[in-house]
N, C-alpha and C. Protein backbone atom coordinates (compact mmCIF):
# COMPACT_ATOMS: atom_id res chain seq x y z
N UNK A 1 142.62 42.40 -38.76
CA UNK A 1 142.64 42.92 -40.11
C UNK A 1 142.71 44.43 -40.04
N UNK A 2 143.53 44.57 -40.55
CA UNK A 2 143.62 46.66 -40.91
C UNK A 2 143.84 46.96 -41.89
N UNK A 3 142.70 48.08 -41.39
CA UNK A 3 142.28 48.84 -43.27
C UNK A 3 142.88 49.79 -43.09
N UNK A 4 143.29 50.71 -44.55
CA UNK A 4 144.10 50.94 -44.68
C UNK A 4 143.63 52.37 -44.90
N UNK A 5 143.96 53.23 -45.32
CA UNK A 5 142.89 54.41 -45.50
C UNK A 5 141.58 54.65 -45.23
N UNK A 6 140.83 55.75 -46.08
CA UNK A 6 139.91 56.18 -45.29
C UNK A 6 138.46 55.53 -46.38
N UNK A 7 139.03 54.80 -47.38
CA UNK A 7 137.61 54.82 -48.28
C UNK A 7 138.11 53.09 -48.72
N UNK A 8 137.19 52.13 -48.86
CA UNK A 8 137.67 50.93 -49.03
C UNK A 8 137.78 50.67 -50.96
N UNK A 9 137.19 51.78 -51.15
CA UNK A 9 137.76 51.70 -52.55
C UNK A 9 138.68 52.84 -53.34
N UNK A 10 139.09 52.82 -54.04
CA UNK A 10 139.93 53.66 -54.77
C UNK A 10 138.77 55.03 -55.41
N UNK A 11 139.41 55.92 -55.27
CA UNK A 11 138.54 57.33 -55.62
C UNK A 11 137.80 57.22 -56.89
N UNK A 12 139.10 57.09 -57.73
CA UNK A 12 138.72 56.77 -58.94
C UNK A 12 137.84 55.74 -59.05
N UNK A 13 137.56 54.83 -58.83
CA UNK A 13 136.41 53.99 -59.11
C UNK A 13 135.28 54.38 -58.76
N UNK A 14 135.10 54.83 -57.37
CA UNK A 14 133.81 55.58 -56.87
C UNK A 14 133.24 56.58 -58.33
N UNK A 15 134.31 57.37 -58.57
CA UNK A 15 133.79 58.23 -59.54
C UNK A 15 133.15 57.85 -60.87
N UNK A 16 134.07 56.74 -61.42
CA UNK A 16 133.55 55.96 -62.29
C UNK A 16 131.96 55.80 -62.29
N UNK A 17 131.71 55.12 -61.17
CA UNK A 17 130.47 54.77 -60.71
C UNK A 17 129.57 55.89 -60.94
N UNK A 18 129.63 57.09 -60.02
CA UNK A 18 129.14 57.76 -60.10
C UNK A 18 128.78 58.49 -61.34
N UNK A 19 129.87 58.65 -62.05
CA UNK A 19 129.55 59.27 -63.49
C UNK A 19 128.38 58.11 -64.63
N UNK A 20 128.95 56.82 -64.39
CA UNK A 20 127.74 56.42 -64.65
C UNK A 20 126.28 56.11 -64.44
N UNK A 21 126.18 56.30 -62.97
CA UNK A 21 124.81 56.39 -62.37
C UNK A 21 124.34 57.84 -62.86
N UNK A 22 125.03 58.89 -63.05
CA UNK A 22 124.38 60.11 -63.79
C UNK A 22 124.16 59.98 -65.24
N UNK A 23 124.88 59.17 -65.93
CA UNK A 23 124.34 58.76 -67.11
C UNK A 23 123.01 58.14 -67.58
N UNK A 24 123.01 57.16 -66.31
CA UNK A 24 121.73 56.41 -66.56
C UNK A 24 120.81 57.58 -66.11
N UNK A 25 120.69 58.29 -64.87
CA UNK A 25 119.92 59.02 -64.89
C UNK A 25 119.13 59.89 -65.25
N UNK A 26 120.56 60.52 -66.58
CA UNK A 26 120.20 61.35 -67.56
C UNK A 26 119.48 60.36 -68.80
N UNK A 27 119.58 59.22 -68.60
CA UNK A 27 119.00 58.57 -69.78
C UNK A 27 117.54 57.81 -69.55
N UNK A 28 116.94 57.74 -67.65
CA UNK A 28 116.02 57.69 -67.54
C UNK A 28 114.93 58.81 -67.43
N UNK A 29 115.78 60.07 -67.37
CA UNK A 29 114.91 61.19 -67.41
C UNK A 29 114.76 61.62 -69.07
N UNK A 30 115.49 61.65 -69.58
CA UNK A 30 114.98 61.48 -71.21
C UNK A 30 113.48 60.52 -71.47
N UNK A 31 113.78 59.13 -71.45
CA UNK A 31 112.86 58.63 -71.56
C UNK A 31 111.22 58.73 -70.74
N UNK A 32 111.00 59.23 -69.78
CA UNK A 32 110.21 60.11 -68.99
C UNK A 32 109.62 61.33 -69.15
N UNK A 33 110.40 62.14 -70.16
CA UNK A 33 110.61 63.43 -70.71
C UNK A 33 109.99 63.08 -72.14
N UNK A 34 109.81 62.17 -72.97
CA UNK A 34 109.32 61.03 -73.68
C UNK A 34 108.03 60.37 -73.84
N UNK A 35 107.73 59.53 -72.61
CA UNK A 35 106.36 59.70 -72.90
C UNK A 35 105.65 60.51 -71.72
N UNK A 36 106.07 61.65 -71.23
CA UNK A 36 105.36 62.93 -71.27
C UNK A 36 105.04 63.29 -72.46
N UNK A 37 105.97 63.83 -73.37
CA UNK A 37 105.31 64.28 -74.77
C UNK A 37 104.72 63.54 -75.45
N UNK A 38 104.37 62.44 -75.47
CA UNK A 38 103.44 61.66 -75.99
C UNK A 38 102.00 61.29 -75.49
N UNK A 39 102.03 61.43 -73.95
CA UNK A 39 100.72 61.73 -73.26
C UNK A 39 100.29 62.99 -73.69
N UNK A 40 101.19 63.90 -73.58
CA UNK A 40 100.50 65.40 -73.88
C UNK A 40 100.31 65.13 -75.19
N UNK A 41 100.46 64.84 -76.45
CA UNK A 41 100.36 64.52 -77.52
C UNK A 41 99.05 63.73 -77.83
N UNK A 42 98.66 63.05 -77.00
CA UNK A 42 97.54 61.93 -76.99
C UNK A 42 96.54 62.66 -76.30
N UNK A 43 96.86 63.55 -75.43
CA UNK A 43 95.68 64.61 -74.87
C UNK A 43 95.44 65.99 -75.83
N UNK A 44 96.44 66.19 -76.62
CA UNK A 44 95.58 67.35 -77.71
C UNK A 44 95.33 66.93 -78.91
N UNK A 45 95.15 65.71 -79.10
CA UNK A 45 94.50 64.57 -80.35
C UNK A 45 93.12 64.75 -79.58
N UNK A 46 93.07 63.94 -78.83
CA UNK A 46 91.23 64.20 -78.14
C UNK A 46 90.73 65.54 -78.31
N UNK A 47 91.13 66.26 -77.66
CA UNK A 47 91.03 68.20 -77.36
C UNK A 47 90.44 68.17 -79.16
N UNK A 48 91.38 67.54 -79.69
CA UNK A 48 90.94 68.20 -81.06
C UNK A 48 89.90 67.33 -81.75
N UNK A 49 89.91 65.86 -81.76
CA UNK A 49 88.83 65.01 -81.57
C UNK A 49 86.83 65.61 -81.51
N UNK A 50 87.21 66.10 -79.57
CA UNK A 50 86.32 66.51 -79.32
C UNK A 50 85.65 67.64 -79.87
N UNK A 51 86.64 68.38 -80.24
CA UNK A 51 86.24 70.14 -80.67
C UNK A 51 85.96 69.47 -81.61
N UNK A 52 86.01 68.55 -82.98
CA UNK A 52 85.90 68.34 -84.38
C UNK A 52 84.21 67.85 -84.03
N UNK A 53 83.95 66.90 -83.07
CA UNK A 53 82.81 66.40 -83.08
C UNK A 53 81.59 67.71 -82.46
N UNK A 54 82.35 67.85 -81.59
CA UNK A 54 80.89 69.29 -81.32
C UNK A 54 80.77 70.49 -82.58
N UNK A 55 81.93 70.22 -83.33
CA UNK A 55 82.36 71.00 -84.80
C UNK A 55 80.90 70.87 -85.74
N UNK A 56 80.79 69.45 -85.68
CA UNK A 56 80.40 68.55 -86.75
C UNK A 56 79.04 68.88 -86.50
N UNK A 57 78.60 68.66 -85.20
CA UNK A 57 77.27 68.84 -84.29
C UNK A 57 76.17 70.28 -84.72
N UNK A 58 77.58 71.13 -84.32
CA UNK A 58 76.76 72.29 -84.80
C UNK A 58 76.73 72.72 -86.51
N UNK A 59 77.43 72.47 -87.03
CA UNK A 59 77.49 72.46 -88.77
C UNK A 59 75.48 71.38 -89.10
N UNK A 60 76.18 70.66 -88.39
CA UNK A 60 74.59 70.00 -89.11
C UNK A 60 73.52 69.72 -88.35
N UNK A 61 73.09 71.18 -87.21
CA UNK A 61 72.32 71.19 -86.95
C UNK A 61 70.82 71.14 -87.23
N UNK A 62 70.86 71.94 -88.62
CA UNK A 62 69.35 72.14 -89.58
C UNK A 62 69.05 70.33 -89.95
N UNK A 63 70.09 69.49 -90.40
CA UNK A 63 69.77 68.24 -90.58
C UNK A 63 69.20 67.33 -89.49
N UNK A 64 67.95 66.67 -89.68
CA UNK A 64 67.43 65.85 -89.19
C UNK A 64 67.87 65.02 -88.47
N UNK A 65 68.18 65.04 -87.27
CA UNK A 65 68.63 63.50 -86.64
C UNK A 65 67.38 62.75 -85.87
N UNK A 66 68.10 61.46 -86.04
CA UNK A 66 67.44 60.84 -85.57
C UNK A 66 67.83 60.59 -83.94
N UNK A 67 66.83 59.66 -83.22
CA UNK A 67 67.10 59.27 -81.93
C UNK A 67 68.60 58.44 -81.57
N UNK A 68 68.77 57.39 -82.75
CA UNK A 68 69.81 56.48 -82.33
C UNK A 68 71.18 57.43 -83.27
N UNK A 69 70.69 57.96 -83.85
CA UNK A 69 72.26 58.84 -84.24
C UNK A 69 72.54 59.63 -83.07
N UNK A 70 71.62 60.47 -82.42
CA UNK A 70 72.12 61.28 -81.40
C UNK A 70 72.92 60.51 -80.33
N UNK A 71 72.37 59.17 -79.97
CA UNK A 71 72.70 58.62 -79.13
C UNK A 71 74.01 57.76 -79.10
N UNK A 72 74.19 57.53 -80.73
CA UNK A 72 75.42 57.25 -80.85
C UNK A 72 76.57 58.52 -80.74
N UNK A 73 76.65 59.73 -81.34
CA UNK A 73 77.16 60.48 -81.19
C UNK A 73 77.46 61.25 -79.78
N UNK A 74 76.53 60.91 -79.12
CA UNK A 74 76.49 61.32 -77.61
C UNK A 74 77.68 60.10 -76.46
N UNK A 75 77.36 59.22 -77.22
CA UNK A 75 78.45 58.02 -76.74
C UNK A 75 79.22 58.13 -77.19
N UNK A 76 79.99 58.33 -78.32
CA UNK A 76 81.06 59.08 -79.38
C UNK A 76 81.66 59.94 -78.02
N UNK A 77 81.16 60.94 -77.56
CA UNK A 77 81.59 61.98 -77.26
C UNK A 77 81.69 62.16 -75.70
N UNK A 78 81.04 60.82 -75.25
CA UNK A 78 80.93 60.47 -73.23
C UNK A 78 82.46 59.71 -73.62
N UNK A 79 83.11 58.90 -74.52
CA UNK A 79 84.22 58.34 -74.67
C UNK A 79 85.09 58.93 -75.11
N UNK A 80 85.06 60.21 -76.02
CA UNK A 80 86.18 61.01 -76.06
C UNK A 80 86.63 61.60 -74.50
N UNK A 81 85.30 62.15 -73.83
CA UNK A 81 85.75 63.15 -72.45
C UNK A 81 86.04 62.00 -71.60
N UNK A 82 86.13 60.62 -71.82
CA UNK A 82 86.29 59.80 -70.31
C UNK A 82 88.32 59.26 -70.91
N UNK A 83 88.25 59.74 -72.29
CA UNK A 83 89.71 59.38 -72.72
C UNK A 83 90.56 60.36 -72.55
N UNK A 84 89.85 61.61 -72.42
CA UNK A 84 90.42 62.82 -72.04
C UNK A 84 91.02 63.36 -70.92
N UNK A 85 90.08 62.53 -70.05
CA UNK A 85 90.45 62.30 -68.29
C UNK A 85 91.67 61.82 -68.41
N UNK A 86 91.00 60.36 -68.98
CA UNK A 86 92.38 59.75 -68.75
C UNK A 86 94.21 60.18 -69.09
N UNK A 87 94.09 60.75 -70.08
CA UNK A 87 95.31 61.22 -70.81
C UNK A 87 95.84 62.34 -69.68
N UNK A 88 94.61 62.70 -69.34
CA UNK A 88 94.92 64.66 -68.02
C UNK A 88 95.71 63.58 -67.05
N UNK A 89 94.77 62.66 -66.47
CA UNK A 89 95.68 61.75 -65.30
C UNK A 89 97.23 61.20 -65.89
N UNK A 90 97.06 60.73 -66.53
CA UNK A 90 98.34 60.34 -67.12
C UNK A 90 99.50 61.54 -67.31
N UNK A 91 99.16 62.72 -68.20
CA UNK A 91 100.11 63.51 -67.96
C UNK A 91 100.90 63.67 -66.62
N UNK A 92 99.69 64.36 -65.63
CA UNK A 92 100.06 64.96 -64.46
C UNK A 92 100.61 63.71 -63.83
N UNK A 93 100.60 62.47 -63.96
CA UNK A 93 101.44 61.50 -63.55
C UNK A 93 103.03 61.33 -64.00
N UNK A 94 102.79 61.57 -65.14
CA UNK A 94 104.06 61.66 -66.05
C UNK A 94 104.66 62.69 -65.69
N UNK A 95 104.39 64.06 -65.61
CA UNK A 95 104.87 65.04 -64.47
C UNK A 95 105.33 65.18 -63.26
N UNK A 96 104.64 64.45 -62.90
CA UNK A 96 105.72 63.89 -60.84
C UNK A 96 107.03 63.10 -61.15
N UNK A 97 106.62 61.95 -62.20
CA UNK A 97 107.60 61.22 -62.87
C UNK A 97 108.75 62.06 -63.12
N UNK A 98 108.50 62.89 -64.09
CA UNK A 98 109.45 63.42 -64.88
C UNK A 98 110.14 64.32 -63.60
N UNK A 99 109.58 65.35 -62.40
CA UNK A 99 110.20 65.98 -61.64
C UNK A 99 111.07 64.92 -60.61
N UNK A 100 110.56 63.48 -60.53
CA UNK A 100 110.95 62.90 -59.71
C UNK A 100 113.19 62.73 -60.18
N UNK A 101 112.38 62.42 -61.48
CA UNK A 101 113.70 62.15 -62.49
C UNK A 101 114.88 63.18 -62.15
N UNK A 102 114.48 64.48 -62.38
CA UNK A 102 115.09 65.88 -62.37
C UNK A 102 116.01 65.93 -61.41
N UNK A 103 114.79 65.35 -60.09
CA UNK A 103 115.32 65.73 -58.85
C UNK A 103 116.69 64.98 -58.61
N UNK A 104 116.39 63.30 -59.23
CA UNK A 104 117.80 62.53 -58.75
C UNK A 104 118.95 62.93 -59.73
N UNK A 105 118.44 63.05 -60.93
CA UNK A 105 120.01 63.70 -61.83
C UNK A 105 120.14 64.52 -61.37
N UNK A 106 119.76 65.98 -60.59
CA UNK A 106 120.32 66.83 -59.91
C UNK A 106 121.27 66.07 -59.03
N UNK A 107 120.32 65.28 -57.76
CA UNK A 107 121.81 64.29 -56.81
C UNK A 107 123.00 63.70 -57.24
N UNK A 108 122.36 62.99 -58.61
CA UNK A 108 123.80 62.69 -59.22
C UNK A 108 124.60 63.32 -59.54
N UNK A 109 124.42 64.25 -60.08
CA UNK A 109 125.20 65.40 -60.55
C UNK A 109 126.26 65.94 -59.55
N UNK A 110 125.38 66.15 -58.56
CA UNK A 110 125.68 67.12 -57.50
C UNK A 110 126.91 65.62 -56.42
N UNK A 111 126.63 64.49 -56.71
CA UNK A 111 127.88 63.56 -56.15
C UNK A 111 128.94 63.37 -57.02
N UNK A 112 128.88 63.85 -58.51
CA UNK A 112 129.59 63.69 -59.17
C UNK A 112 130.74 64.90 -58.70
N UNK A 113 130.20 65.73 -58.95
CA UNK A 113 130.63 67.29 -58.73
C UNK A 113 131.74 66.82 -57.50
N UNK A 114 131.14 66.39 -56.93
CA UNK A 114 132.10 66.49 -54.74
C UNK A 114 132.71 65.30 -55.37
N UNK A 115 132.95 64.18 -55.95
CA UNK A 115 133.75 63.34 -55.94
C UNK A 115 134.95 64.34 -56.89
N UNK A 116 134.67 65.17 -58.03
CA UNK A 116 135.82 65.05 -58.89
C UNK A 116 136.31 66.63 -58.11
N UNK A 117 135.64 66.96 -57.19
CA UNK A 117 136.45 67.97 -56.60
C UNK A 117 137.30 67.90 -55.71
N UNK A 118 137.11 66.56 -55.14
CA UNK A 118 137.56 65.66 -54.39
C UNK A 118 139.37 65.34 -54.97
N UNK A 119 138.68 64.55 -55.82
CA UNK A 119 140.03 64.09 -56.64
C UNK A 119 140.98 65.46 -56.92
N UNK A 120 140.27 66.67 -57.40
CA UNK A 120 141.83 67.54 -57.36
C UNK A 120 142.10 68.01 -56.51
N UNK A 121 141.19 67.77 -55.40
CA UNK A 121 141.65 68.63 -54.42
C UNK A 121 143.14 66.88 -53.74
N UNK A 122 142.94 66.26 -53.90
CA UNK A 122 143.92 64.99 -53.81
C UNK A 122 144.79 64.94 -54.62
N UNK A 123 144.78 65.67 -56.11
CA UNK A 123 145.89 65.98 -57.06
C UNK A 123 146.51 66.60 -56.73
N UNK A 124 145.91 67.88 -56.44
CA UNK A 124 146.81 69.05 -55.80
C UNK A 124 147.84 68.72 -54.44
N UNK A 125 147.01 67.79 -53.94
CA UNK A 125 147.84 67.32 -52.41
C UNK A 125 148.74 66.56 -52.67
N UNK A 126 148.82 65.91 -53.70
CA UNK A 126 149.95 64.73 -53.81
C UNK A 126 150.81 65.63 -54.82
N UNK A 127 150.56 66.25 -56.09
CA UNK A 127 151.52 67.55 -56.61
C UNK A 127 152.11 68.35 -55.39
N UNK A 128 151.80 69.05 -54.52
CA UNK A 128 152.59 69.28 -53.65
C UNK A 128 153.47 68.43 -52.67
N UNK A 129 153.35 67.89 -52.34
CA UNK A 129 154.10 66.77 -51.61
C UNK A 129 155.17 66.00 -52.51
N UNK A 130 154.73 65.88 -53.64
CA UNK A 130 155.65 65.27 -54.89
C UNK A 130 157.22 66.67 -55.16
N UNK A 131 156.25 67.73 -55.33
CA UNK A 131 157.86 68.73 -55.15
C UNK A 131 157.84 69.22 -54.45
N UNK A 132 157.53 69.08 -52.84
CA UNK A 132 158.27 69.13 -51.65
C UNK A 132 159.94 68.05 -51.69
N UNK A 133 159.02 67.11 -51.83
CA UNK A 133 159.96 65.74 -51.80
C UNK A 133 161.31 65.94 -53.00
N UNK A 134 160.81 66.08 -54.16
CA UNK A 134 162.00 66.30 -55.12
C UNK A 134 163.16 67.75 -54.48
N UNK A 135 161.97 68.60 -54.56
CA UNK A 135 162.73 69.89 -53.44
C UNK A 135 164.07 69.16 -52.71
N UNK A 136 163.47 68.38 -51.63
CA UNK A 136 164.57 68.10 -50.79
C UNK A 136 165.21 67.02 -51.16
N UNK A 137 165.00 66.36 -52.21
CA UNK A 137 166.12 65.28 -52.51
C UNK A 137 167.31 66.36 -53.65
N UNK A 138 166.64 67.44 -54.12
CA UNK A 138 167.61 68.03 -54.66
C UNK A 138 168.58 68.84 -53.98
N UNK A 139 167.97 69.22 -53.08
CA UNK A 139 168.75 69.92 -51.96
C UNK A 139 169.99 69.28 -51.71
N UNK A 140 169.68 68.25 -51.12
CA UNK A 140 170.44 67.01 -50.49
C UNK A 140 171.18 66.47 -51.01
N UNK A 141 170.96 66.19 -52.81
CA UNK A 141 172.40 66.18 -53.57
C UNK A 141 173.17 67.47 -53.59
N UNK A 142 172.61 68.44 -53.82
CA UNK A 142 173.43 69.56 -54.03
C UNK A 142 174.58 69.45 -52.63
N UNK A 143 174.00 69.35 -51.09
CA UNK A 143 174.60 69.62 -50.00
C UNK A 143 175.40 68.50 -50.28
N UNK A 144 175.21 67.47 -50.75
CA UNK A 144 176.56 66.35 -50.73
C UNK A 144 177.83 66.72 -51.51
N UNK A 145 177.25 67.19 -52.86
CA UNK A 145 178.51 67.88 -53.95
C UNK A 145 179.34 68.55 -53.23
N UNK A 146 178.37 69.61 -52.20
CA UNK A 146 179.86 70.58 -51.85
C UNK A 146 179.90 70.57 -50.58
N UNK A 147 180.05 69.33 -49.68
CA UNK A 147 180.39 68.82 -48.77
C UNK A 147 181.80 68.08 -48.53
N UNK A 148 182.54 68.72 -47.69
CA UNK A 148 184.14 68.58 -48.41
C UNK A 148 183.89 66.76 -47.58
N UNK A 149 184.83 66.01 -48.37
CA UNK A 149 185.60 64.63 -48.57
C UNK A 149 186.28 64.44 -47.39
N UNK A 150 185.48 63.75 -46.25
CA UNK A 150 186.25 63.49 -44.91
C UNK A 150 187.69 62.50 -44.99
């Protein structure tokens, strides 16, 4: 069996490919980019949560509390800072995520780029060779016209 050139598929298709694997890429780094802002979004809801309740705390300090209000409010506020964690972890997770993303649409990009530079640099090669060739088939009629009649 012999193959025939140097790539078992046609250029153009590779590229195809490629342009759509940067699509998706660009469309999984969107969505990543996504709920990042929604973790960060869910972490300055708490931030503000919390500040409202220690808000509240000191406003009605002169008022009387009792034992089980404090203690509810104190649990109120051990569950805001343990949701707060959580959202910090989550961001900075969503952050590796999101650079992870960056990094491969850069690769894609960057195979897209060498394939379609590829291709003109193969346009250009077959445009030249195309009027080389006409070149000398015109030549070659011309030399027949005034080539005297043996």
């Amino acid at each position: 069996m012999k193959t025939s050139g140097r790539f078992r598929f046609p250029l153009q298709t590779v590229l195809k490919v490629r342009i759509l694997r940067e699509e998706l890429a660009r469309l999984e780094l969107a969505q990543a980019q996504g709920r990042l802002a929604r973790s960060r979004k869910a972490l300055a809801e708490t931030e503000t949560y919390i500040a409202g309740t220690l808000g509240r705390m000191k406003e009605e300090a002169v008022r009387n509390w009792k034992a089980s209000e404090y203690q509810m409010l104190f649990r109120y506020l051990d569950h805001l800072k343990a949701a707060r964690a959580g959202w910090q972890d989550q961001v900075a997770q969503n952050e590796a995520v999101v650079k992870e993303k960056m990094l491969a649409l850069e690769k894609c990009h960057q195979e897209r780029q060498l394939l379609e530079n590829l291709r003109e640099k193969k346009f250009v090669e077959f445009r030249r060779e195309l009027t080389k060739f006409l070149e000398n088939q015109s030549e070659a009629m011309v030399l027949a016209r005034w080539r005297p009649s043996a």
